[in-house]
PDB file of N, CA and C in Angstrom:
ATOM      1  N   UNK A   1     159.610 254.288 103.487  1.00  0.00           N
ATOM      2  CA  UNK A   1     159.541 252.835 103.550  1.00  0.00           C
ATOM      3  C   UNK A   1     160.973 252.289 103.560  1.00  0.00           C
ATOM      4  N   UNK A   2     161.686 251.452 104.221  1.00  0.00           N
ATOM      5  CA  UNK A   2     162.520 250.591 104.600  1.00  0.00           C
ATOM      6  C   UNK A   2     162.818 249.144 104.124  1.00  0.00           C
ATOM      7  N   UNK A   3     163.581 249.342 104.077  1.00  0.00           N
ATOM      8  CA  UNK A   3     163.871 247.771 103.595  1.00  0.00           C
ATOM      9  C   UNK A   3     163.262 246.591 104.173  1.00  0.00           C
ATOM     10  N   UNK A   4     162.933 246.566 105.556  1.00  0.00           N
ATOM     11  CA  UNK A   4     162.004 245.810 106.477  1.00  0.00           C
ATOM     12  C   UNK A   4     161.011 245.468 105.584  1.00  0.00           C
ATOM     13  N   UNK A   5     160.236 246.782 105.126  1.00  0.00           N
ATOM     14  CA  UNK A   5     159.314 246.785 104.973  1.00  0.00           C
ATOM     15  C   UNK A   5     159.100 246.455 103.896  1.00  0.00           C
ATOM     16  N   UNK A   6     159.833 246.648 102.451  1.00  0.00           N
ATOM     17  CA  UNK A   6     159.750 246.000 101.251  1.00  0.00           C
ATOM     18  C   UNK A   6     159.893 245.141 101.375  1.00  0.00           C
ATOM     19  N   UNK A   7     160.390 244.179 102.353  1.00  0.00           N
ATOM     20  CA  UNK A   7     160.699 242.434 102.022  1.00  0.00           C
ATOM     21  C   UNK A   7     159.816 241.947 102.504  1.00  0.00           C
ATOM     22  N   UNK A   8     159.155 242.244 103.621  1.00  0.00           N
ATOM     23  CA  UNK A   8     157.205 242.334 103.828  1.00  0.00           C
ATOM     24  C   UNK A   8     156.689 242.094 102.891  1.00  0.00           C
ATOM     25  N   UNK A   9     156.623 243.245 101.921  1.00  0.00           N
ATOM     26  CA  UNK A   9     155.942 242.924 100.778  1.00  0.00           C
ATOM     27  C   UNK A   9     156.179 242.416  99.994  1.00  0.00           C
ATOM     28  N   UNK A  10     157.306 241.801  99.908  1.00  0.00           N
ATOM     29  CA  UNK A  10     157.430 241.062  98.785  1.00  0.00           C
ATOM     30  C   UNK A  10     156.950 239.484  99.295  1.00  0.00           C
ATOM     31  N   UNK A  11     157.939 239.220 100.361  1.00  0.00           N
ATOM     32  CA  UNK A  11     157.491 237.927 101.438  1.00  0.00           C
ATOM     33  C   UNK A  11     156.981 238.230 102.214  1.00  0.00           C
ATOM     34  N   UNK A  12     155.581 237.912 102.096  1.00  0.00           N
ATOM     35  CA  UNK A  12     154.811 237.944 103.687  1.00  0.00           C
ATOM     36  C   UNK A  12     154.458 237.269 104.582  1.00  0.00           C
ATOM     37  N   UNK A  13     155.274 235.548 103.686  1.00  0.00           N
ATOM     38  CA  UNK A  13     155.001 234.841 104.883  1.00  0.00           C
ATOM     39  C   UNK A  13     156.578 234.347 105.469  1.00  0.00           C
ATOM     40  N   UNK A  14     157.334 235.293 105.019  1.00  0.00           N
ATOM     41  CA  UNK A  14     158.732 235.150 105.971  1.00  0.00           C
ATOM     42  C   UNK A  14     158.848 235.514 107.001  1.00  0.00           C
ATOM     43  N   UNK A  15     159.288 234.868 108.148  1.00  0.00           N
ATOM     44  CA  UNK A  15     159.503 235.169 109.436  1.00  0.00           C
ATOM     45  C   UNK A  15     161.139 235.789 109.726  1.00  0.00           C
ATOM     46  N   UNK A  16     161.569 236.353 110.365  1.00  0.00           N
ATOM     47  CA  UNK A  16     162.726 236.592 110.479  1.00  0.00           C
ATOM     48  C   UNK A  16     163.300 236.195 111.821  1.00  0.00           C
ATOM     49  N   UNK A  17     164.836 235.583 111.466  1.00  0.00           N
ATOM     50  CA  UNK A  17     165.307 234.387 112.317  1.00  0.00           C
ATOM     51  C   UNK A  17     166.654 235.077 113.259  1.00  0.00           C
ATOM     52  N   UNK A  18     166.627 235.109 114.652  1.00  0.00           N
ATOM     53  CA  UNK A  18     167.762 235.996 114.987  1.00  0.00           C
ATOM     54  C   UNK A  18     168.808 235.259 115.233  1.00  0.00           C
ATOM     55  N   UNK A  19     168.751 234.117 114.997  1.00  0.00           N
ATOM     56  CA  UNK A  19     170.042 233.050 114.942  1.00  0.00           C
ATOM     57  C   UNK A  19     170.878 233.339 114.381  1.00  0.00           C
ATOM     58  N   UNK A  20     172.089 233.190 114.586  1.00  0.00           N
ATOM     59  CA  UNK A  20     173.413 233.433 114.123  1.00  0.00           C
ATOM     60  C   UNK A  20     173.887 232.015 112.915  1.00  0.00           C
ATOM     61  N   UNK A  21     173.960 232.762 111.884  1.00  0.00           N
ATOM     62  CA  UNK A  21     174.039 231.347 110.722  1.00  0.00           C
ATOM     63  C   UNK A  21     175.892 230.830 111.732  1.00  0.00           C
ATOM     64  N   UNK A  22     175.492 229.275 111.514  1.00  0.00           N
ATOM     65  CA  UNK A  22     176.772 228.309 111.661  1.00  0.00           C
ATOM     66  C   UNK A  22     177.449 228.235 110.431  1.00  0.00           C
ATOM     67  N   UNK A  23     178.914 228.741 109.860  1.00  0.00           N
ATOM     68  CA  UNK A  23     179.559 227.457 108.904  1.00  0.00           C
ATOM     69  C   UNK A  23     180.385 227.060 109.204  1.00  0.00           C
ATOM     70  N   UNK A  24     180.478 225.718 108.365  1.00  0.00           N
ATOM     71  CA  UNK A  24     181.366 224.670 109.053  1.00  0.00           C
ATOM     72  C   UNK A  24     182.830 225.042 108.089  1.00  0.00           C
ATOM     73  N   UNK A  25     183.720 225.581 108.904  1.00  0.00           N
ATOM     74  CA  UNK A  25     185.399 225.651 108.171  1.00  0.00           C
ATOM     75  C   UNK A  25     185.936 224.269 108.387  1.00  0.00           C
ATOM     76  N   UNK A  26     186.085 223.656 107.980  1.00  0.00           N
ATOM     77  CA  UNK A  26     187.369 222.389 107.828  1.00  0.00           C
ATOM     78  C   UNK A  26     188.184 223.025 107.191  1.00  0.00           C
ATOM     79  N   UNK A  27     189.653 222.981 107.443  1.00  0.00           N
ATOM     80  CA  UNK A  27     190.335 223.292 106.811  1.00  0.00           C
ATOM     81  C   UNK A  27     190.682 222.782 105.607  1.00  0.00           C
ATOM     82  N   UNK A  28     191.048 223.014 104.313  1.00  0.00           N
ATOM     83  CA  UNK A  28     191.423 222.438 103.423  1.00  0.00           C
ATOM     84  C   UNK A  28     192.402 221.605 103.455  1.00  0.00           C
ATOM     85  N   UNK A  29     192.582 220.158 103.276  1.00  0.00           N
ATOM     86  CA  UNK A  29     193.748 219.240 103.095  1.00  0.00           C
ATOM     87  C   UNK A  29     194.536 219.223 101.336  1.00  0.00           C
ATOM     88  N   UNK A  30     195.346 219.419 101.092  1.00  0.00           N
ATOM     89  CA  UNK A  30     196.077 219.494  99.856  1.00  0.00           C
ATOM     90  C   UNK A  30     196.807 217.908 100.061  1.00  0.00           C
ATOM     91  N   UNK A  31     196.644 217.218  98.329  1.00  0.00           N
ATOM     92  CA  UNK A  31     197.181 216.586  98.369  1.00  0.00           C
ATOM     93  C   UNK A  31     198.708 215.709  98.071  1.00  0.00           C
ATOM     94  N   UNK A  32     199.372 215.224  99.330  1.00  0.00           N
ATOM     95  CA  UNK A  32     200.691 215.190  99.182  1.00  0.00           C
ATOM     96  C   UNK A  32     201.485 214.395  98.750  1.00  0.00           C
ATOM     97  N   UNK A  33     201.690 214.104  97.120  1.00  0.00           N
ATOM     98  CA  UNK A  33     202.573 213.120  96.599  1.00  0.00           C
ATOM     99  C   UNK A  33     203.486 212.402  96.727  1.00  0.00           C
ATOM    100  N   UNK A  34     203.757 211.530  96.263  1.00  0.00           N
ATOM    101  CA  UNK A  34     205.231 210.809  96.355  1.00  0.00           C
ATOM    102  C   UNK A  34     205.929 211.489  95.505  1.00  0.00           C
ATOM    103  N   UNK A  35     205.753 211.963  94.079  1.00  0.00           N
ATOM    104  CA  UNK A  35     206.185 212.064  92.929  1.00  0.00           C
ATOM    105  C   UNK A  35     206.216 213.644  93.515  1.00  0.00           C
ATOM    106  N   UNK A  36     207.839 214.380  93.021  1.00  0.00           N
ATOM    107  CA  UNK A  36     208.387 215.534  93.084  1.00  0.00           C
ATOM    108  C   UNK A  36     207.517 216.513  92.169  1.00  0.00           C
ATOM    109  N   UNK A  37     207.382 217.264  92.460  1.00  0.00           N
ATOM    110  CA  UNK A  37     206.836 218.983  92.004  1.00  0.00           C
ATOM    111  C   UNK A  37     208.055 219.381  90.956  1.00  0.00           C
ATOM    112  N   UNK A  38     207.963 219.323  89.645  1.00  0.00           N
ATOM    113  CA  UNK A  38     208.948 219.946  89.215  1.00  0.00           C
ATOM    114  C   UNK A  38     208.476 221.371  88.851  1.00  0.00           C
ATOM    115  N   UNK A  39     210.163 222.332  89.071  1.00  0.00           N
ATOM    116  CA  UNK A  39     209.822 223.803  89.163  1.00  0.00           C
ATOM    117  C   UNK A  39     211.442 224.435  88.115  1.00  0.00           C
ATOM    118  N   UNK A  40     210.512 224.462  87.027  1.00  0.00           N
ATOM    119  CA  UNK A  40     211.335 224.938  85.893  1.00  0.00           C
ATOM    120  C   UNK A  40     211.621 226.514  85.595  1.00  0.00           C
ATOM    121  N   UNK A  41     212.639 227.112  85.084  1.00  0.00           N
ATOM    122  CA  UNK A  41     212.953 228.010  84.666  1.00  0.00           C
ATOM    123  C   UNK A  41     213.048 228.342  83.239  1.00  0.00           C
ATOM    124  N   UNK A  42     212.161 229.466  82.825  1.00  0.00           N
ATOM    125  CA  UNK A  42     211.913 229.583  81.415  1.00  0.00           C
ATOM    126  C   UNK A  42     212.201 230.832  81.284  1.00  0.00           C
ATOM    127  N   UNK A  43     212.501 231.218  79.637  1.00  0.00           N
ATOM    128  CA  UNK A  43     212.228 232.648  79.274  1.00  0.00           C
ATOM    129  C   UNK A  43     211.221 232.660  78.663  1.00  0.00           C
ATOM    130  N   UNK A  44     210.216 233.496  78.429  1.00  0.00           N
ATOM    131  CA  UNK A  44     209.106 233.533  77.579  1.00  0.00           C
ATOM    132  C   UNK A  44     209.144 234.976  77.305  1.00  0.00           C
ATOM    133  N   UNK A  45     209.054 235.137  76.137  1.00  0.00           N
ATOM    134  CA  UNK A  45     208.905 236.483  75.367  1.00  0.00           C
ATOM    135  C   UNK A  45     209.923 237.705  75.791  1.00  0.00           C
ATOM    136  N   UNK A  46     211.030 236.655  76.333  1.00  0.00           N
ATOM    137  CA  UNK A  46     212.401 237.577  76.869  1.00  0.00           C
ATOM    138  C   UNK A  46     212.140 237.856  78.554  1.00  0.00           C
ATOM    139  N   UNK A  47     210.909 237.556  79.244  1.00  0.00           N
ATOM    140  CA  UNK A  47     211.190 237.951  80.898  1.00  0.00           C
ATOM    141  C   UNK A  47     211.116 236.648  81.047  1.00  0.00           C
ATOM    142  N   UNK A  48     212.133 236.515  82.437  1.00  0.00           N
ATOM    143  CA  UNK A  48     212.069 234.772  83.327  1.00  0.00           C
ATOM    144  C   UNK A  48     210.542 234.663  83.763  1.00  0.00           C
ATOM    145  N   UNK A  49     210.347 233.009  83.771  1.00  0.00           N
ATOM    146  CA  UNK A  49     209.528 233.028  84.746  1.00  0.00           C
ATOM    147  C   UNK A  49     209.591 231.320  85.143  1.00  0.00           C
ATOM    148  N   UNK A  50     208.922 231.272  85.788  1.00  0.00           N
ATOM    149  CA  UNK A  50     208.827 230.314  87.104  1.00  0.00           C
ATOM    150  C   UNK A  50     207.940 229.404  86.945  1.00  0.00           C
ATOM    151  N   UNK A  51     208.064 227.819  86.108  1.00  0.00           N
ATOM    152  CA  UNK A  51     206.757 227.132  86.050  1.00  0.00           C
ATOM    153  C   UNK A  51     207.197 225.867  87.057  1.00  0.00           C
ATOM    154  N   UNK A  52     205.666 225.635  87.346  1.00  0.00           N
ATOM    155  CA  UNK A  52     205.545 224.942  88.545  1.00  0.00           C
ATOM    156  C   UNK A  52     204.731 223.220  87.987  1.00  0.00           C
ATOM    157  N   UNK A  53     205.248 222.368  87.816  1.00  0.00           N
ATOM    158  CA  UNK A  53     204.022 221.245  87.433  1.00  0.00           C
ATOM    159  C   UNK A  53     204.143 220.212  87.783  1.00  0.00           C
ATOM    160  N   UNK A  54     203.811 218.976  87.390  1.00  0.00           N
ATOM    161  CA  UNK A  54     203.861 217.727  88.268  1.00  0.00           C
ATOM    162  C   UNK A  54     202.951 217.122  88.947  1.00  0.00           C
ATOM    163  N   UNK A  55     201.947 218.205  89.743  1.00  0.00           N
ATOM    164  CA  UNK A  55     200.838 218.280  90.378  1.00  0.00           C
ATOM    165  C   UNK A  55     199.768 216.840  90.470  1.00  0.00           C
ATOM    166  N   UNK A  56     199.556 215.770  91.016  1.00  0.00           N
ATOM    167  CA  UNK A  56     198.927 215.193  90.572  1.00  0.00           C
ATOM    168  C   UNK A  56     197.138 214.800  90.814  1.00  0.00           C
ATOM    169  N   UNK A  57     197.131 215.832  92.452  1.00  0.00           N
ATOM    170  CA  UNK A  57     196.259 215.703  92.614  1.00  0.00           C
ATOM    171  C   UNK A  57     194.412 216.578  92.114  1.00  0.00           C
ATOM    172  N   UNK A  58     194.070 217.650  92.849  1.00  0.00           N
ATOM    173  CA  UNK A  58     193.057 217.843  92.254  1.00  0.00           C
ATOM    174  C   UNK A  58     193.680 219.065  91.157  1.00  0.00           C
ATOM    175  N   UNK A  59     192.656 219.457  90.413  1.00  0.00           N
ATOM    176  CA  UNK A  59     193.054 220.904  89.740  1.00  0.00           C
ATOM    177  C   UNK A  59     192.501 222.341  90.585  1.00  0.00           C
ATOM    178  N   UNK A  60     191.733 221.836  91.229  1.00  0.00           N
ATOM    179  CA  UNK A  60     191.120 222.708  92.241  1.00  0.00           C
ATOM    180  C   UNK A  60     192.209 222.925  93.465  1.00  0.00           C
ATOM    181  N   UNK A  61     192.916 221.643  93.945  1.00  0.00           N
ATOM    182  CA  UNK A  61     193.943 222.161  95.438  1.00  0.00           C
ATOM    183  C   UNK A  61     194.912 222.634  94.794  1.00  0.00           C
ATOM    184  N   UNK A  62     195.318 222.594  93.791  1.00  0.00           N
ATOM    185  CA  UNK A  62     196.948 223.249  92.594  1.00  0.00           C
ATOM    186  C   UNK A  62     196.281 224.357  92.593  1.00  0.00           C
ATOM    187  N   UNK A  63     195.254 224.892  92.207  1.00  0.00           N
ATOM    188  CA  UNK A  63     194.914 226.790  91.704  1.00  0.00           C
ATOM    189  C   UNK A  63     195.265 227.477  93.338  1.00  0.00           C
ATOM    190  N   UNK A  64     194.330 226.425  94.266  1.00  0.00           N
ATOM    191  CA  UNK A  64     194.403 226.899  96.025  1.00  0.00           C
ATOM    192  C   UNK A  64     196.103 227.134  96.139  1.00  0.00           C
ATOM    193  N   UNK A  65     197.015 226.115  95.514  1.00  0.00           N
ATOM    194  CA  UNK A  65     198.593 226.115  96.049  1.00  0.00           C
ATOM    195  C   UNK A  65     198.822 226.996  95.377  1.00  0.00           C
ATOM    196  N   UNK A  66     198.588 227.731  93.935  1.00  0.00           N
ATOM    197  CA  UNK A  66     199.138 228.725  92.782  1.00  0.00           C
ATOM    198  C   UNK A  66     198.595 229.984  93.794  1.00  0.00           C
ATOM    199  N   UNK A  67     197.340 230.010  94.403  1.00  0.00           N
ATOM    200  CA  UNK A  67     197.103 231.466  95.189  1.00  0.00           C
ATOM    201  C   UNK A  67     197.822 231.796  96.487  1.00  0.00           C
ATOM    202  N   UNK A  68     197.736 230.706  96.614  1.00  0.00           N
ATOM    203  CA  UNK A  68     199.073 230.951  98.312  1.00  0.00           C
ATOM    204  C   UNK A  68     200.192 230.989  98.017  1.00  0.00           C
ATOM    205  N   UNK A  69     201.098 230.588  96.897  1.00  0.00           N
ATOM    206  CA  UNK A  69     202.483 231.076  96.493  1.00  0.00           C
ATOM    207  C   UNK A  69     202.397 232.449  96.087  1.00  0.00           C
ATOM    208  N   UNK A  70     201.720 232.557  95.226  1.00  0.00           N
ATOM    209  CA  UNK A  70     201.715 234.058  94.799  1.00  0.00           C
ATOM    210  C   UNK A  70     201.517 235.426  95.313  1.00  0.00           C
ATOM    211  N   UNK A  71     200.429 234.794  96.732  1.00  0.00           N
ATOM    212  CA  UNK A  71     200.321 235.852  97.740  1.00  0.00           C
ATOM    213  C   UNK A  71     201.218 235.701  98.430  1.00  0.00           C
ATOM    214  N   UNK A  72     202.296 234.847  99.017  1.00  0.00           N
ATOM    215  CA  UNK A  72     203.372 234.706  99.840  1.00  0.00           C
ATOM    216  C   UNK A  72     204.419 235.680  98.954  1.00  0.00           C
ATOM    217  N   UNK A  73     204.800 235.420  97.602  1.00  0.00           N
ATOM    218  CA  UNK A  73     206.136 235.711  97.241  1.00  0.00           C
ATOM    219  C   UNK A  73     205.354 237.384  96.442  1.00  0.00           C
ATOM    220  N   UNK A  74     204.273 237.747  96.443  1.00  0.00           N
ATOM    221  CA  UNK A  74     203.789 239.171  96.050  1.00  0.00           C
ATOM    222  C   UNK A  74     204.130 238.881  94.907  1.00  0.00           C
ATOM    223  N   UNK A  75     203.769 237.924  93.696  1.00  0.00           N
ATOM    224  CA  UNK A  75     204.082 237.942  92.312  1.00  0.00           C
ATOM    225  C   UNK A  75     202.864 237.790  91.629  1.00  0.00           C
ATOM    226  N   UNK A  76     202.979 237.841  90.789  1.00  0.00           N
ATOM    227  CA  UNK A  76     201.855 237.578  89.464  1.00  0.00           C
ATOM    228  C   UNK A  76     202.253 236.423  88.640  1.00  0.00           C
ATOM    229  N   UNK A  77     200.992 235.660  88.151  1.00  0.00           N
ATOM    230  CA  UNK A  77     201.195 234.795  87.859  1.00  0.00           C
ATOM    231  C   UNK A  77     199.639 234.168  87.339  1.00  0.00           C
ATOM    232  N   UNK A  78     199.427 233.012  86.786  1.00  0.00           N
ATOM    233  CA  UNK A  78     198.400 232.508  86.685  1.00  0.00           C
ATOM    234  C   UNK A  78     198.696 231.246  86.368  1.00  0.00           C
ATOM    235  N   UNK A  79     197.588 230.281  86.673  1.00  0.00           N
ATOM    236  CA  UNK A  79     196.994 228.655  86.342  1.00  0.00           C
ATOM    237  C   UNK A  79     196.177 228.425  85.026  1.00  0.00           C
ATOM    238  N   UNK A  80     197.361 227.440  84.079  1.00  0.00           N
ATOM    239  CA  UNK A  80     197.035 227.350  82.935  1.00  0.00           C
ATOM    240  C   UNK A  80     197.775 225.825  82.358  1.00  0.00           C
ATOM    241  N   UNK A  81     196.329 225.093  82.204  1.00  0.00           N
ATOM    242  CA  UNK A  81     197.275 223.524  81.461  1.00  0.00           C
ATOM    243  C   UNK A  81     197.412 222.719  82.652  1.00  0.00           C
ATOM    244  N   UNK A  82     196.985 222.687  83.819  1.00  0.00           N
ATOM    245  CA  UNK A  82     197.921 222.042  84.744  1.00  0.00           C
ATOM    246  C   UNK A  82     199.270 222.323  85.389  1.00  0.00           C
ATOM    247  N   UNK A  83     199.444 223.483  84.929  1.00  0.00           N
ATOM    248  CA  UNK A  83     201.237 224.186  85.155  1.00  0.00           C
ATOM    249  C   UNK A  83     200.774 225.781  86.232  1.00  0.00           C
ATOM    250  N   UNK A  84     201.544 225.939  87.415  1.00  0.00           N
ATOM    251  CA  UNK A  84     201.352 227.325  88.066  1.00  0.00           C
ATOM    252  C   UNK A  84     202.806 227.958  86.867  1.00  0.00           C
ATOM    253  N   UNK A  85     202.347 229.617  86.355  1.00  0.00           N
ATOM    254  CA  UNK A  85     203.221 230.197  86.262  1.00  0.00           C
ATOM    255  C   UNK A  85     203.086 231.211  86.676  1.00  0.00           C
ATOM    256  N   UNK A  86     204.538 231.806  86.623  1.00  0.00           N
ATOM    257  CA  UNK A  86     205.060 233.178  87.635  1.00  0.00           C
ATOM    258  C   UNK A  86     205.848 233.893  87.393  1.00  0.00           C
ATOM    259  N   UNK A  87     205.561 234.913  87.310  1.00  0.00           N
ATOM    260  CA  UNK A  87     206.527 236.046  86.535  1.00  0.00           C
ATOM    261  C   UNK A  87     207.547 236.132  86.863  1.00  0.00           C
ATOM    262  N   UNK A  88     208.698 235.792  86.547  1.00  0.00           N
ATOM    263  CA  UNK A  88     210.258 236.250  87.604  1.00  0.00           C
ATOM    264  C   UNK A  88     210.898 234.410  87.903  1.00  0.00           C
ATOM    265  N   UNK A  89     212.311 234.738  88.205  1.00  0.00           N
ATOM    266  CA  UNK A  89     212.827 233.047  89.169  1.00  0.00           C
ATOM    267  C   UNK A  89     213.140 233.562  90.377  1.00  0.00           C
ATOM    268  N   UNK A  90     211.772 232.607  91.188  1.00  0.00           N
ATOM    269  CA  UNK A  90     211.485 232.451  92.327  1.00  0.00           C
ATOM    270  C   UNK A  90     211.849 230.717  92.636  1.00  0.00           C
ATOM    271  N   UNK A  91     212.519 230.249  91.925  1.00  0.00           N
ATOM    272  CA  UNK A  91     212.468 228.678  92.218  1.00  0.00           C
ATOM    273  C   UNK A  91     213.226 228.499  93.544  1.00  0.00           C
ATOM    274  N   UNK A  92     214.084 229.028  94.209  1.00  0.00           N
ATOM    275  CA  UNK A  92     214.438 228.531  95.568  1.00  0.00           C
ATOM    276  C   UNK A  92     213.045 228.829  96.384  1.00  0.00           C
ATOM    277  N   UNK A  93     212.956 230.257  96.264  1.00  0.00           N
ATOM    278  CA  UNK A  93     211.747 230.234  97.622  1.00  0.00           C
ATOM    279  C   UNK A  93     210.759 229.624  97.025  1.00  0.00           C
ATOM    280  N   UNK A  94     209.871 228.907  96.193  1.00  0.00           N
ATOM    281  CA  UNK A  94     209.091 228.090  95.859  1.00  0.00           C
ATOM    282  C   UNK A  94     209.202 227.016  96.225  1.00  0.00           C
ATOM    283  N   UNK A  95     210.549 226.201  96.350  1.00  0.00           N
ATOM    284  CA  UNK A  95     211.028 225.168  96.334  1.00  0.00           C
ATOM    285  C   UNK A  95     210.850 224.479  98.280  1.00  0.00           C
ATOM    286  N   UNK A  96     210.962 226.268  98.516  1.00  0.00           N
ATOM    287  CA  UNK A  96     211.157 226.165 100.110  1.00  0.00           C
ATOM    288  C   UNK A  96     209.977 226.002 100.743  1.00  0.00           C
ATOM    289  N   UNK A  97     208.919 226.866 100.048  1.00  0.00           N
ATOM    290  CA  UNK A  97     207.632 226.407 100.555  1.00  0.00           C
ATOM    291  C   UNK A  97     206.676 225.369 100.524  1.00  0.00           C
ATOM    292  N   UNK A  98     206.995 224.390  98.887  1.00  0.00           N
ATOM    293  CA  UNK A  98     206.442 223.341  98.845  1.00  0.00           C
ATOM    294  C   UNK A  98     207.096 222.196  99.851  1.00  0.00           C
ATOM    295  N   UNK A  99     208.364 222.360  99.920  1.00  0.00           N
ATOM    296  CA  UNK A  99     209.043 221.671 100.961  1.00  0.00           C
ATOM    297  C   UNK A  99     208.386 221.786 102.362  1.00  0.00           C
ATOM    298  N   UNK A 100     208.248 222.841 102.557  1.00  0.00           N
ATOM    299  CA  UNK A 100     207.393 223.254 104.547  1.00  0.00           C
ATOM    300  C   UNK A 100     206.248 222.880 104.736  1.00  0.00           C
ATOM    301  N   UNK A 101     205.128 222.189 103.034  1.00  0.00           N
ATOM    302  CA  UNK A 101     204.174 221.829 102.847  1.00  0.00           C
ATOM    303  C   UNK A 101     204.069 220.511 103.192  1.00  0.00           C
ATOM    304  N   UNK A 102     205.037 219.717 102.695  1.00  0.00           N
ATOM    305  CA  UNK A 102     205.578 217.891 102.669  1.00  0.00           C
ATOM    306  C   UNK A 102     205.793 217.905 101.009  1.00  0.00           C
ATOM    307  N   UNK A 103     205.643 218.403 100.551  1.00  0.00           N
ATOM    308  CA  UNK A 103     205.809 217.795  99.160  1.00  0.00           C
ATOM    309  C   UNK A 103     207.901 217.515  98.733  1.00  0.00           C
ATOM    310  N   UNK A 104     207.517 216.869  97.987  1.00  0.00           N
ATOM    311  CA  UNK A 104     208.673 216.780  97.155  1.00  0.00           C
ATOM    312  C   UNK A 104     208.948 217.461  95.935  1.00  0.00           C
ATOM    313  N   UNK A 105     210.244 218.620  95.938  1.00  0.00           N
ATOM    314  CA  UNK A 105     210.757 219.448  94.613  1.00  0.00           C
ATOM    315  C   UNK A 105     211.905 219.052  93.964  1.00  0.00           C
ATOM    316  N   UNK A 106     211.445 219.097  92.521  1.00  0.00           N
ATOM    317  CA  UNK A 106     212.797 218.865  91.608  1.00  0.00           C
ATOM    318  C   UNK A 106     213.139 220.052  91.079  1.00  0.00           C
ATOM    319  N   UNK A 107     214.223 220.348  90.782  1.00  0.00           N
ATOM    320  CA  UNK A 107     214.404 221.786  90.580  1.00  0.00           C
ATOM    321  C   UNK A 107     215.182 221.747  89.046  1.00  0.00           C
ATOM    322  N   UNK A 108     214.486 221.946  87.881  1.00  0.00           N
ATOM    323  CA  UNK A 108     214.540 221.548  86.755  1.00  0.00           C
ATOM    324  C   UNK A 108     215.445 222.800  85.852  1.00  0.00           C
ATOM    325  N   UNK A 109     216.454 222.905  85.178  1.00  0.00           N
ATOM    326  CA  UNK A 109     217.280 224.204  84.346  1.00  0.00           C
ATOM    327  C   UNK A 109     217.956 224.659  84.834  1.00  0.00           C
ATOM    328  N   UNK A 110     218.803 225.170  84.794  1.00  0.00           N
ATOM    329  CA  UNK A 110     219.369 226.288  84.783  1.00  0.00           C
ATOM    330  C   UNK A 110     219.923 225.808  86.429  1.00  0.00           C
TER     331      UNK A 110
END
């Protein structure tokens, strides 16, 4: 017996549809402030790292911007508080990409 055939029995009054499911991609729009991105330099527990905040729009398009920096620059990092952090100072090339985005960076320490 086959899988066909168990879902028969389970649904027998399902028909099966050879249509190709549609989804709709819109691309995601992020939203682009007036107010600068500040991107600070910290030590925490003795290694640098890289916090990102300012953010004003959703908390949902900031985690989307924290996963595309992090896969761009191959770092680790996580979304916590409203703040992206990141293991290491990456603040120029951060600085460079929110810039290629439209946003505005302040580049805070050090």
């Amino acid at each position: 017996m086959d899988l066909q055939d168990q879902l028969k029995k389970i649904f027998p009054d399902h028909e099966v549809s050879n249509e190709p499911e549609t989804v709709d991609e819109t691309p995601h729009k992020l939203f682009v402030q007036k107010e600068p991105i500040l991107c600070k330099y910290e030590k925490r527990k003795g290694k640098p790292t890289t916090i990102i905040s300012g953010y004003e729009g959703e908390d949902e398009d900031f985690k989307l911007l924290a996963k595309e920096i992090k896969s761009k620059l191959a770092v680790g990092g996580s979304f916590k508080d409203g703040e992206i952090i990141l293991q290491g100072d990456y603040r120029d090339k951060i600085m460079k990409i929110l810039q290629d985005k439209g946003f505005k960076t302040k580049r805070v320490g050090g």
